[in-house]
N, C-alpha and C. Protein backbone atom coordinates (compact mmCIF):
# COMPACT_ATOMS: atom_id res chain seq x y z
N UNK A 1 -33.42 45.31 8.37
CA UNK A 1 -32.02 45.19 8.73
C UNK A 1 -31.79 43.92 9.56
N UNK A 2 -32.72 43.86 10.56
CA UNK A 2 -32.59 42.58 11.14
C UNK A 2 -32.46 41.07 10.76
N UNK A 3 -33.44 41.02 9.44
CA UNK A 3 -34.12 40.15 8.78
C UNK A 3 -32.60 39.58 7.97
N UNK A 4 -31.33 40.64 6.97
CA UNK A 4 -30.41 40.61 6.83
C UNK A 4 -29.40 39.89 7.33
N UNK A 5 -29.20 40.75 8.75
CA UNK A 5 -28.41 40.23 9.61
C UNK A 5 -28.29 38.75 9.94
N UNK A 6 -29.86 37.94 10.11
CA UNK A 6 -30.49 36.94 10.43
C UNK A 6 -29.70 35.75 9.57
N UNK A 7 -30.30 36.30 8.03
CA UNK A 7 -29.92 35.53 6.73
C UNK A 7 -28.51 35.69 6.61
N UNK A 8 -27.38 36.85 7.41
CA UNK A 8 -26.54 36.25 6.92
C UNK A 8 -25.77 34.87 7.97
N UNK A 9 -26.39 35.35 9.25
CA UNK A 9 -25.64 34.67 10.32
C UNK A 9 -25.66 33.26 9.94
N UNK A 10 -27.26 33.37 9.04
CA UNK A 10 -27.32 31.39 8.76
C UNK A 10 -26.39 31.38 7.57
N UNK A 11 -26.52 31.73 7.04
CA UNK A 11 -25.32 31.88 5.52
C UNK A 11 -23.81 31.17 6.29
N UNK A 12 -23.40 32.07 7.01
CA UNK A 12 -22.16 31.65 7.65
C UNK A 12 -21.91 30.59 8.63
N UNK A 13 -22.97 30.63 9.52
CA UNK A 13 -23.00 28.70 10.28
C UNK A 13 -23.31 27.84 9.21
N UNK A 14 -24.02 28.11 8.55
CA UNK A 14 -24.21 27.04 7.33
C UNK A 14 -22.81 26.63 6.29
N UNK A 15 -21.46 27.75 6.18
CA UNK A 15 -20.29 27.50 5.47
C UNK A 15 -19.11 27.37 6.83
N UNK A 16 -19.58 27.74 7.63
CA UNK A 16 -18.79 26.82 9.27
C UNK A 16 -19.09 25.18 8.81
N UNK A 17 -20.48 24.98 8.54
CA UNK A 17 -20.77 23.69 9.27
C UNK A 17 -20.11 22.69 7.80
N UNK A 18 -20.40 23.33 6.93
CA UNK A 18 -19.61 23.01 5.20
C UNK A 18 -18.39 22.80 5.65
N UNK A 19 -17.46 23.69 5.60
CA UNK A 19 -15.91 23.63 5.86
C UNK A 19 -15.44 22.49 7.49
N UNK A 20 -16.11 22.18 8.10
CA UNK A 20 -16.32 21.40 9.36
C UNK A 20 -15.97 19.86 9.00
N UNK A 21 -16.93 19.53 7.90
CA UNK A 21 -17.56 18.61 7.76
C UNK A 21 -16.44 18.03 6.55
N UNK A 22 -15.89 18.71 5.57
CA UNK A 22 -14.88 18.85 4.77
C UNK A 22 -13.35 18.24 5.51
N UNK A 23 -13.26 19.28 6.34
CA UNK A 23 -12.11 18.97 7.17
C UNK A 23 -11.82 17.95 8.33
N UNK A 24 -13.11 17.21 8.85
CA UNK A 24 -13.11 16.07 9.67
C UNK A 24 -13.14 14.67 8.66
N UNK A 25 -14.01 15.01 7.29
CA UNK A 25 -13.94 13.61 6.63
C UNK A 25 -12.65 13.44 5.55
N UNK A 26 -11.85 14.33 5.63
CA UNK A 26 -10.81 14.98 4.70
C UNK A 26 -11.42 14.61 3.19
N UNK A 27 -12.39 15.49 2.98
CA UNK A 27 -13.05 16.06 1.58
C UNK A 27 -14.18 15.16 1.68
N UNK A 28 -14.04 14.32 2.53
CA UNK A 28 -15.65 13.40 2.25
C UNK A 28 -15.08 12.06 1.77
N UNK A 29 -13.87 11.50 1.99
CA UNK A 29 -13.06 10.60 2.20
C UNK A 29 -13.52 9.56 3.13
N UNK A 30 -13.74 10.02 4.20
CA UNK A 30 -14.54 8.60 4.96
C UNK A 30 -15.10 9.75 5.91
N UNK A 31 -15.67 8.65 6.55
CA UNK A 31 -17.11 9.21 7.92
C UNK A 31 -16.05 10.22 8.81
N UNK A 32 -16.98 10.73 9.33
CA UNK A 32 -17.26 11.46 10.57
C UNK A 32 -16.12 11.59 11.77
N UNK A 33 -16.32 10.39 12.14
CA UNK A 33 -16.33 9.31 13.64
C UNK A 33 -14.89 8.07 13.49
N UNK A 34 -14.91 8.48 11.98
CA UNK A 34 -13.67 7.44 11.28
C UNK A 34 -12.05 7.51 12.06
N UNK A 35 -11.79 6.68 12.03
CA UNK A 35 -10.35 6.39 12.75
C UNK A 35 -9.47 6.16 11.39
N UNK A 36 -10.22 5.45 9.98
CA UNK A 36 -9.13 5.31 9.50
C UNK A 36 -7.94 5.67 8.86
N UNK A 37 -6.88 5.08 8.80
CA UNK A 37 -5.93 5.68 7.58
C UNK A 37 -5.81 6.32 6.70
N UNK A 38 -4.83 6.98 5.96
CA UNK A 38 -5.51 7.75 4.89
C UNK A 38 -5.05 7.22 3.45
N UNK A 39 -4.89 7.47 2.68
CA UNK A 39 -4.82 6.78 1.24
C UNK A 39 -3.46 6.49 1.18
N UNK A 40 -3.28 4.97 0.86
CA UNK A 40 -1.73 4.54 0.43
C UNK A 40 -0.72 5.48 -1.01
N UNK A 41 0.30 5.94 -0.52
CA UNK A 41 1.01 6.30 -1.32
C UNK A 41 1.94 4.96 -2.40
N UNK A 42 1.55 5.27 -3.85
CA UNK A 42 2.31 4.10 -4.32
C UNK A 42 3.52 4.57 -5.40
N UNK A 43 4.67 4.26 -5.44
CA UNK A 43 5.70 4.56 -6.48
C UNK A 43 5.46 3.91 -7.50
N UNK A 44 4.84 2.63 -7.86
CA UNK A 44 4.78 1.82 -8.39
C UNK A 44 3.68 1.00 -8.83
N UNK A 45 3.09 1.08 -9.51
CA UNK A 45 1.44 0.60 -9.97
C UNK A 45 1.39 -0.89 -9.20
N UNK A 46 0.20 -1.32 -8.57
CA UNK A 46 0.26 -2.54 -8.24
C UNK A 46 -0.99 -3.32 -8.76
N UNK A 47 -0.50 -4.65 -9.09
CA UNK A 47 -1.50 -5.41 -10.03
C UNK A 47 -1.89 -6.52 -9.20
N UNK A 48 -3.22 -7.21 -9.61
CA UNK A 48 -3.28 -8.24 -8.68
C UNK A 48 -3.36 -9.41 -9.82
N UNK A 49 -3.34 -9.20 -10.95
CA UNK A 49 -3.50 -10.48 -12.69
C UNK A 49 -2.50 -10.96 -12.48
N UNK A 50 -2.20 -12.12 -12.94
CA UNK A 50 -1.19 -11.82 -13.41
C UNK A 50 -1.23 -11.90 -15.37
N UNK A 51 0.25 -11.86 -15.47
CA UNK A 51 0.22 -12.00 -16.84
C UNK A 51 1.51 -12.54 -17.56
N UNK A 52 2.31 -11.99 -18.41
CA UNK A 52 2.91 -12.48 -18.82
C UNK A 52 4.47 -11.72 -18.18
N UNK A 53 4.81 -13.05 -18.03
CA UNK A 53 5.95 -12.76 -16.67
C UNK A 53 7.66 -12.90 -17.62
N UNK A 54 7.83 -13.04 -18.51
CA UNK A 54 8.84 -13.29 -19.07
C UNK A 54 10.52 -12.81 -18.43
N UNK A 55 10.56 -12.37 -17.74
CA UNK A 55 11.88 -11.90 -17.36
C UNK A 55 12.12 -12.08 -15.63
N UNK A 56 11.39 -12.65 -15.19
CA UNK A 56 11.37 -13.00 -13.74
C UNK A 56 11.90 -14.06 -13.13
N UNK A 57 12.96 -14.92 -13.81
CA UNK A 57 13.77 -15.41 -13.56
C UNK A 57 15.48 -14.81 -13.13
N UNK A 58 15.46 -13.67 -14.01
CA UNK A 58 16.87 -12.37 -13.52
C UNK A 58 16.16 -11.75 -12.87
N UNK A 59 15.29 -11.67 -11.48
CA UNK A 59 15.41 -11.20 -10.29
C UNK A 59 16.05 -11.29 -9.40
N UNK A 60 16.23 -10.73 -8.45
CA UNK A 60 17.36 -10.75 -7.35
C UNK A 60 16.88 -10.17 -6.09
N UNK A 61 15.69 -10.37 -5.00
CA UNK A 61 15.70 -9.78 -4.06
C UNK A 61 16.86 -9.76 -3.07
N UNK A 62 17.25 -8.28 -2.12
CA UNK A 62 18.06 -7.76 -1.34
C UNK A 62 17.68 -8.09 0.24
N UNK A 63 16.92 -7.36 0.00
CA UNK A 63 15.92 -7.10 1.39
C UNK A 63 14.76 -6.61 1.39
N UNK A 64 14.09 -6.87 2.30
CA UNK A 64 12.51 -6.69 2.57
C UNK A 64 11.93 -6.22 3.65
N UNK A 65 11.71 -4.98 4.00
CA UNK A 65 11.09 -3.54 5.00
C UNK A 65 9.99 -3.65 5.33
N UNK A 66 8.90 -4.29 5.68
CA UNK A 66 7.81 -3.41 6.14
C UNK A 66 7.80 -2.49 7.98
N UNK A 67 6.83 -1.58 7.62
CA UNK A 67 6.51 -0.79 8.77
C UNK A 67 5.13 -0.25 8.62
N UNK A 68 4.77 -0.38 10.11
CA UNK A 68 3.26 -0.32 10.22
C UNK A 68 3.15 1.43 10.06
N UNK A 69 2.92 2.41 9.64
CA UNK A 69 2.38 3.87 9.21
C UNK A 69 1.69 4.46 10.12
N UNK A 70 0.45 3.40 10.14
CA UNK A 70 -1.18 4.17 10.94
C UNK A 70 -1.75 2.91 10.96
N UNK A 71 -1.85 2.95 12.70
CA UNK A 71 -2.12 1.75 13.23
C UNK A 71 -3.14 2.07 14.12
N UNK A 72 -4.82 2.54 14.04
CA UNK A 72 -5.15 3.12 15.18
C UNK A 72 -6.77 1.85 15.06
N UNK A 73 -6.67 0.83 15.46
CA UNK A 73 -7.49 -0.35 15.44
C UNK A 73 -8.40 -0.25 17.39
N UNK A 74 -9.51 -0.18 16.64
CA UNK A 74 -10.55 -0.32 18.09
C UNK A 74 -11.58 -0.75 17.53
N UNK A 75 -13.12 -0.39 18.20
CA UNK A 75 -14.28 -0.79 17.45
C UNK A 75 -14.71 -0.85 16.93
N UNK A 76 -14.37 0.83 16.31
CA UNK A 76 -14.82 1.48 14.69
C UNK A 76 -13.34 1.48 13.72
N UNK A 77 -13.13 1.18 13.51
CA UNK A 77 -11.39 0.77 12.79
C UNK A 77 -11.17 -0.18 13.08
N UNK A 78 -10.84 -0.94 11.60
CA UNK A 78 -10.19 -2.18 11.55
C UNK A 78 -8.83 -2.24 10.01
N UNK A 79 -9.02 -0.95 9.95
CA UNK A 79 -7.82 -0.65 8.70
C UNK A 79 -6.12 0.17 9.59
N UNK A 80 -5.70 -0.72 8.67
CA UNK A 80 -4.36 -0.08 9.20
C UNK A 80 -3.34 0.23 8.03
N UNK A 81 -2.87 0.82 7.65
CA UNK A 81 -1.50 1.63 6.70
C UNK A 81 -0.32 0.89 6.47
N UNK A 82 0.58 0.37 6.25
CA UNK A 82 1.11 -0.26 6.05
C UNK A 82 2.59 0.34 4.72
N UNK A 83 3.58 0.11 5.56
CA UNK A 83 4.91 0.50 3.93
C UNK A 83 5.59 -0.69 3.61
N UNK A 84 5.63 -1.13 2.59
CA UNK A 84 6.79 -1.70 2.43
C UNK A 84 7.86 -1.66 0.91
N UNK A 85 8.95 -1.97 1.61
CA UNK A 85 10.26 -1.38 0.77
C UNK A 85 10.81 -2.44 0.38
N UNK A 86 11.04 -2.75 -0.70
CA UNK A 86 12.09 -3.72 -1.85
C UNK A 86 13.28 -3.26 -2.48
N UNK A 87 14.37 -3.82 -2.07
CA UNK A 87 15.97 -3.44 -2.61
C UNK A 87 16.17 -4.88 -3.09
N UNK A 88 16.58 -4.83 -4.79
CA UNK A 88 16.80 -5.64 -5.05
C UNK A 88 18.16 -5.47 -6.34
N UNK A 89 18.22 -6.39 -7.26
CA UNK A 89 19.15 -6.49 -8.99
C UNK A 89 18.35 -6.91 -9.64
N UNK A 90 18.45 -6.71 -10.55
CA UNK A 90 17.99 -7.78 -12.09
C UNK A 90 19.13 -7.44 -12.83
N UNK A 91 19.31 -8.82 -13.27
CA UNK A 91 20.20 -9.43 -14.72
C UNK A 91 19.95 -8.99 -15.25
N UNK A 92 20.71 -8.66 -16.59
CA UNK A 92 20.34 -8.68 -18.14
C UNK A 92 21.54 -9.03 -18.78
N UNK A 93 21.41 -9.67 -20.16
CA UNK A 93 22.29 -10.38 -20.86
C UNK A 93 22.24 -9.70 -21.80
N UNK A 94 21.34 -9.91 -22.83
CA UNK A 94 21.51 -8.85 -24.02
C UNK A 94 21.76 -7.81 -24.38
N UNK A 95 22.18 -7.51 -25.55
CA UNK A 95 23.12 -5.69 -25.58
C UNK A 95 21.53 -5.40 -26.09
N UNK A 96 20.42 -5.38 -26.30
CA UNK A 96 19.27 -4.53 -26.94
C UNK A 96 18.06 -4.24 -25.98
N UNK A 97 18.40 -4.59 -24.35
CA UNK A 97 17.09 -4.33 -23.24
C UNK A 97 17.96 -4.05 -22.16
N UNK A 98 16.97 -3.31 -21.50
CA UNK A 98 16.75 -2.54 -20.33
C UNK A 98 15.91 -2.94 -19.34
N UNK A 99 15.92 -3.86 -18.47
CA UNK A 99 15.19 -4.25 -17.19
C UNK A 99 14.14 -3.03 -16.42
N UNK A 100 13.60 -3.14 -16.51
CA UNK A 100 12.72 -1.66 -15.32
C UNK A 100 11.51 -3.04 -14.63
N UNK A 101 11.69 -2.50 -13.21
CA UNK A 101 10.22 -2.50 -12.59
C UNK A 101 9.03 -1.71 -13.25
N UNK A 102 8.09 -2.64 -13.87
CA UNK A 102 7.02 -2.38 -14.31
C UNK A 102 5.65 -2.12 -13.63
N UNK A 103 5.06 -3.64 -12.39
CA UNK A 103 4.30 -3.32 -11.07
C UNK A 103 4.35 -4.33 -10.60
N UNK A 104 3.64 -3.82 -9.71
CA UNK A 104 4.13 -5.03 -8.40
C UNK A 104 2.91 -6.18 -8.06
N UNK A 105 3.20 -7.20 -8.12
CA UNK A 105 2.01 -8.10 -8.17
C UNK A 105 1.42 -8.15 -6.62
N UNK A 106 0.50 -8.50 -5.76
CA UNK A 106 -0.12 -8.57 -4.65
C UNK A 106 -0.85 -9.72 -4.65
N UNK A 107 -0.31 -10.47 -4.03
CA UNK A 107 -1.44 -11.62 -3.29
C UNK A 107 -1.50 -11.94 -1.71
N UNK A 108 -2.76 -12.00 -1.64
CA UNK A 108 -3.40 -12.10 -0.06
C UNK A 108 -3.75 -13.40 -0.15
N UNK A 109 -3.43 -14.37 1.08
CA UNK A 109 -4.34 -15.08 1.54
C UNK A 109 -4.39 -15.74 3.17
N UNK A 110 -5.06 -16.52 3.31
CA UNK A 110 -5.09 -16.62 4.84
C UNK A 110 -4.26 -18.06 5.17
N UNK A 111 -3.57 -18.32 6.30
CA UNK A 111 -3.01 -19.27 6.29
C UNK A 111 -4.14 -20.40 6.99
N UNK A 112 -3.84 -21.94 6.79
CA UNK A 112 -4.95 -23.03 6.62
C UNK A 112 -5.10 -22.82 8.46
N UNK A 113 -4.28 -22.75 8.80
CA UNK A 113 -4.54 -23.20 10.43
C UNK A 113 -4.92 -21.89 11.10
N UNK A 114 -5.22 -20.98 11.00
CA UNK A 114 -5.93 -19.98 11.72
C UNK A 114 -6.62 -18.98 10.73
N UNK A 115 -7.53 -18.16 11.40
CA UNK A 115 -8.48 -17.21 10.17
C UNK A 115 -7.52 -15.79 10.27
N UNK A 116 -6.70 -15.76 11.71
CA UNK A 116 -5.95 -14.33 12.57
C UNK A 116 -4.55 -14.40 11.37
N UNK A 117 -4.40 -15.48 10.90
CA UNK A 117 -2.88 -15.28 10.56
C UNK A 117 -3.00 -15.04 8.76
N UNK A 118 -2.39 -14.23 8.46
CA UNK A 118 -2.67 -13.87 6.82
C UNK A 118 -0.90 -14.10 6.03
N UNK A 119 -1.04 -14.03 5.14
CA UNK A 119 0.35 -14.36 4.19
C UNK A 119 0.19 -13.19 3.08
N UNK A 120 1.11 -11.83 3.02
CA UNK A 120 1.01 -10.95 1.36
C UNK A 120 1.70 -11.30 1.07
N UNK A 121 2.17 -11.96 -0.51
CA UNK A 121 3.25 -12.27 -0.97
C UNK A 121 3.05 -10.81 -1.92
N UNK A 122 4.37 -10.19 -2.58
CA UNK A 122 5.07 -9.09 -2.80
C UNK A 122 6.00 -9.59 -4.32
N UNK A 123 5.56 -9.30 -5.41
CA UNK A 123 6.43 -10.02 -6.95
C UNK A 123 6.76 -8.47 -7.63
N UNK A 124 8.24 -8.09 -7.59
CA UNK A 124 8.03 -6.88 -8.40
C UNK A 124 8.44 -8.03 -10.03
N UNK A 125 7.47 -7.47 -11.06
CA UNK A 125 7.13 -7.34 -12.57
C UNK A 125 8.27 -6.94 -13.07
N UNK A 126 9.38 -7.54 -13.89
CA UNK A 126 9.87 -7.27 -14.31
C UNK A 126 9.45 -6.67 -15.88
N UNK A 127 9.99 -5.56 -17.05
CA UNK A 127 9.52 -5.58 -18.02
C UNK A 127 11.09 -5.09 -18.31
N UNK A 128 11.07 -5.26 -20.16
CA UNK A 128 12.44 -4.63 -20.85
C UNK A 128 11.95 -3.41 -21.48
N UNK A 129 13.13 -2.53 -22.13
CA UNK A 129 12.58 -1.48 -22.58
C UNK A 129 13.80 -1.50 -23.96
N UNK A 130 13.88 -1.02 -25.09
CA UNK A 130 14.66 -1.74 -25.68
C UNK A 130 15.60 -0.35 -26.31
N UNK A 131 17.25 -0.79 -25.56
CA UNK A 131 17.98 0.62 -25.64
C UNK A 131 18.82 -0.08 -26.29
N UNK A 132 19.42 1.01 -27.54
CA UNK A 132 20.36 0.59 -28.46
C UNK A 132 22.15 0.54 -27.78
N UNK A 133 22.52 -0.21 -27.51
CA UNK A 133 24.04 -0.32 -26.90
C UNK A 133 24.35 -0.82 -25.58
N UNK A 134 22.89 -1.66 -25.64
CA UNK A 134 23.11 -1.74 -23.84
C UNK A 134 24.02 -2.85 -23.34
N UNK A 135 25.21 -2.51 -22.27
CA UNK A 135 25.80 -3.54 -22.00
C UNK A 135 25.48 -4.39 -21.07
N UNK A 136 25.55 -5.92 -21.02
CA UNK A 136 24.81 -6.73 -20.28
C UNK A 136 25.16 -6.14 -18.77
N UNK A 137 24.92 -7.07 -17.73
CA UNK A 137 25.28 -6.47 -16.10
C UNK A 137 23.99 -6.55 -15.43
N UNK A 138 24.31 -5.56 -14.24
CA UNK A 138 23.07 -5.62 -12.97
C UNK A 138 22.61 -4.44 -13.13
N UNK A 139 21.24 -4.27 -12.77
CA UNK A 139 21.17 -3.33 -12.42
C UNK A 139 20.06 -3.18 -11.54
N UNK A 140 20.27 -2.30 -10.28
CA UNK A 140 19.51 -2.41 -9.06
C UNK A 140 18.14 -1.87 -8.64
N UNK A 141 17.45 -1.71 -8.07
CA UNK A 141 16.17 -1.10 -7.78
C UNK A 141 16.08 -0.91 -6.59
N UNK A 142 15.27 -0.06 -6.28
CA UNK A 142 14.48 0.03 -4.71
C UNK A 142 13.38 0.60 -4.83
N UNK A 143 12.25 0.17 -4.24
CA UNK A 143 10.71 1.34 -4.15
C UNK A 143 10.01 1.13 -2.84
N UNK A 144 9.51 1.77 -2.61
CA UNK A 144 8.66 1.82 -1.45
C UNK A 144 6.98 2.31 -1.98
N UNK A 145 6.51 1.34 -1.48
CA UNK A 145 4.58 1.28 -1.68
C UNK A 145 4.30 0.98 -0.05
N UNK A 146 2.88 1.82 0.20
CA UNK A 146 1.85 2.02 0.97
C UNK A 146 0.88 0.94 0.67
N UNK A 147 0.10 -0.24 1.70
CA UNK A 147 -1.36 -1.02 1.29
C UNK A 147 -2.09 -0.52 2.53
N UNK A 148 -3.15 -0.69 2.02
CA UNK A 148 -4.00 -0.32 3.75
C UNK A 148 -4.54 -2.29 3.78
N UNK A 149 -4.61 -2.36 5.15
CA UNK A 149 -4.95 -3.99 5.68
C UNK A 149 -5.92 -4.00 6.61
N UNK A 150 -7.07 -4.82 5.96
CA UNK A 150 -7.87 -5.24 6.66
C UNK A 150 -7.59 -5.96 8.07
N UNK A 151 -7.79 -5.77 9.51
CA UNK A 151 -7.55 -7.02 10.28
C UNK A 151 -8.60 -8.13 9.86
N UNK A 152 -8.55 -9.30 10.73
CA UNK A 152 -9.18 -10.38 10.65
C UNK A 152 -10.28 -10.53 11.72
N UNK A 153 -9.68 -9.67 12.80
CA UNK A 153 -10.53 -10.30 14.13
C UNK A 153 -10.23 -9.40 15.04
N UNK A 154 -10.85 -9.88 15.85
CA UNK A 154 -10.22 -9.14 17.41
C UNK A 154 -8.51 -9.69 18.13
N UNK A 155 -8.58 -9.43 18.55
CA UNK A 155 -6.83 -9.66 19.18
C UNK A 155 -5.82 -9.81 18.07
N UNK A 156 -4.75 -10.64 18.71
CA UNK A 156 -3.50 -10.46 17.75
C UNK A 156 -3.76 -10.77 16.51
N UNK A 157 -3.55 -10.27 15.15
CA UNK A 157 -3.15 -10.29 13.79
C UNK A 157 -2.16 -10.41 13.45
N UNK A 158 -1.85 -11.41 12.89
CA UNK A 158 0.05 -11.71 12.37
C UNK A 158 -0.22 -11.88 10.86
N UNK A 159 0.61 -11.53 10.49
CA UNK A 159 0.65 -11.10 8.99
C UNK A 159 2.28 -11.28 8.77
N UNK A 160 2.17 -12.53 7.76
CA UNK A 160 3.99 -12.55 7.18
C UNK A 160 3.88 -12.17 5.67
N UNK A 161 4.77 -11.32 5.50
CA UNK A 161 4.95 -10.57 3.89
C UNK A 161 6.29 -11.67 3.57
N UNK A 162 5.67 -11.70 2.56
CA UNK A 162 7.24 -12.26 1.51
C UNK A 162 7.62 -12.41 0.27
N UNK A 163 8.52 -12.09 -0.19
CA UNK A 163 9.32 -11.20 -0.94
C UNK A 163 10.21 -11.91 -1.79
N UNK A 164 10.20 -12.71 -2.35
CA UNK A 164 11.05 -13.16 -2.79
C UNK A 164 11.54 -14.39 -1.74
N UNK A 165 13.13 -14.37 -1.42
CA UNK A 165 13.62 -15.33 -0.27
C UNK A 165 13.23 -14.73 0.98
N UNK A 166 12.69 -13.46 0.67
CA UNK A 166 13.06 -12.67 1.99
C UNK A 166 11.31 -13.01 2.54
N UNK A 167 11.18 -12.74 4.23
CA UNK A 167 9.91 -12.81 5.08
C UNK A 167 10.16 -12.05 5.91
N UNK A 168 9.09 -11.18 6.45
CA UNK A 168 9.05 -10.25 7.57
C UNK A 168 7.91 -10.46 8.06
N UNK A 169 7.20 -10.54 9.67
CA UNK A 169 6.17 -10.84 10.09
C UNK A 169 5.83 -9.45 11.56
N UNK A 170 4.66 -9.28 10.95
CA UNK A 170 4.25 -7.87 11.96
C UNK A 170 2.92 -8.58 12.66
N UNK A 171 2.56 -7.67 13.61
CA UNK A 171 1.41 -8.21 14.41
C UNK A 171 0.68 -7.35 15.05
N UNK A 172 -0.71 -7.31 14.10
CA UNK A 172 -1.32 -6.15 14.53
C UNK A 172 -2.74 -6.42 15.31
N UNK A 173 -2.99 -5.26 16.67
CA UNK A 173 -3.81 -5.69 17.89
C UNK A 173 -5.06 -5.19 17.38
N UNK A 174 -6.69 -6.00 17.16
CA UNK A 174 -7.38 -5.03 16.85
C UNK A 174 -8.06 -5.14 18.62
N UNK A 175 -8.13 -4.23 18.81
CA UNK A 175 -9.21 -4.19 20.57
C UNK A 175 -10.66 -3.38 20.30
N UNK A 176 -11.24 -3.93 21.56
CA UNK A 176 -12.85 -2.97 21.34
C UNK A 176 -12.90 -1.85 21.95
């Protein structure tokens, strides 16, 4: 009976220490000890190719949103969450297409005069879809996408997104 009892107590610290371990790495998602973010939510597929851009001249950016999500940067974290939101138009002329946001292009790079300061530029993809009667006009969009961002360094991180005409610049602290 004892011997039972024994085997089951380990049975059950053993599915404590399972379900523990589950629920601190959220499924085994990242470490332990992890600070970081959790997975970007996206409305909108994002590409980093490019390709064939044919209709990206009837764009029209509105305005341009970002906001920092999950910002928790120290020794062990250097990822941070990130939203940003696009309100824009696209043209169309012809009675036989339909404008839709298709995905959103992403480019990173660092600006020449510091390694701390980064540039995302932000291209929503225009594509047609081809509807019988369509009358020319505007027609508008908005989406909101999640990136997670590497910092660069220790101290201030400035990061300018831009969007079309539009620029927004955030500044994120990594400390030890």
């Amino acid at each position: 009976m004892k011997k039972v009892i024994k085997i089951l107590a380990i049975i059950i610290l053993f599915l404590f220490l399972v379900c523990a371990y589950l629920y601190l790495t959220d499924f085994g998602r990242k470490g332990i000890l992890s600070n970081e973010p959790g997975k970007p939510k996206i409305e909108i597929p994002v590409t980093y190719n490019i390709g064939w851009w044919s209709y990206q001249d009837d764009l029209i950016i509105d305005s341009l949103k970002i906001e920092i999500v999950e910002s928790n940067l120290n020794l062990f974290n250097s990822k941070s969450l990130i939203s940003y939101s696009v309100y824009g138009k696209m043209k169309f002329d012809d009675g036989h297409w339909e404008p839709n946001i298709e995905k959103i292009h992403l480019s990173e790079r660092i600006q020449k005069d510091s390694l701390k300061n980064r540039i995302i530029e932000i291209t929503p993809i225009i594509s047609v879809t081809e509807k019988d009667n369509q009358k020319s006009g505007v027609k508008k969009f908005k989406f909101k996408n999640e990136h997670t961002i590497i910092s660069n360094g220790w101290g201030n991180n400035t990061i300018k997104f831009i969007c079309g005409n539009k620029e927004q610049i955030i500044k994120l602290q990594q400390r030890k």
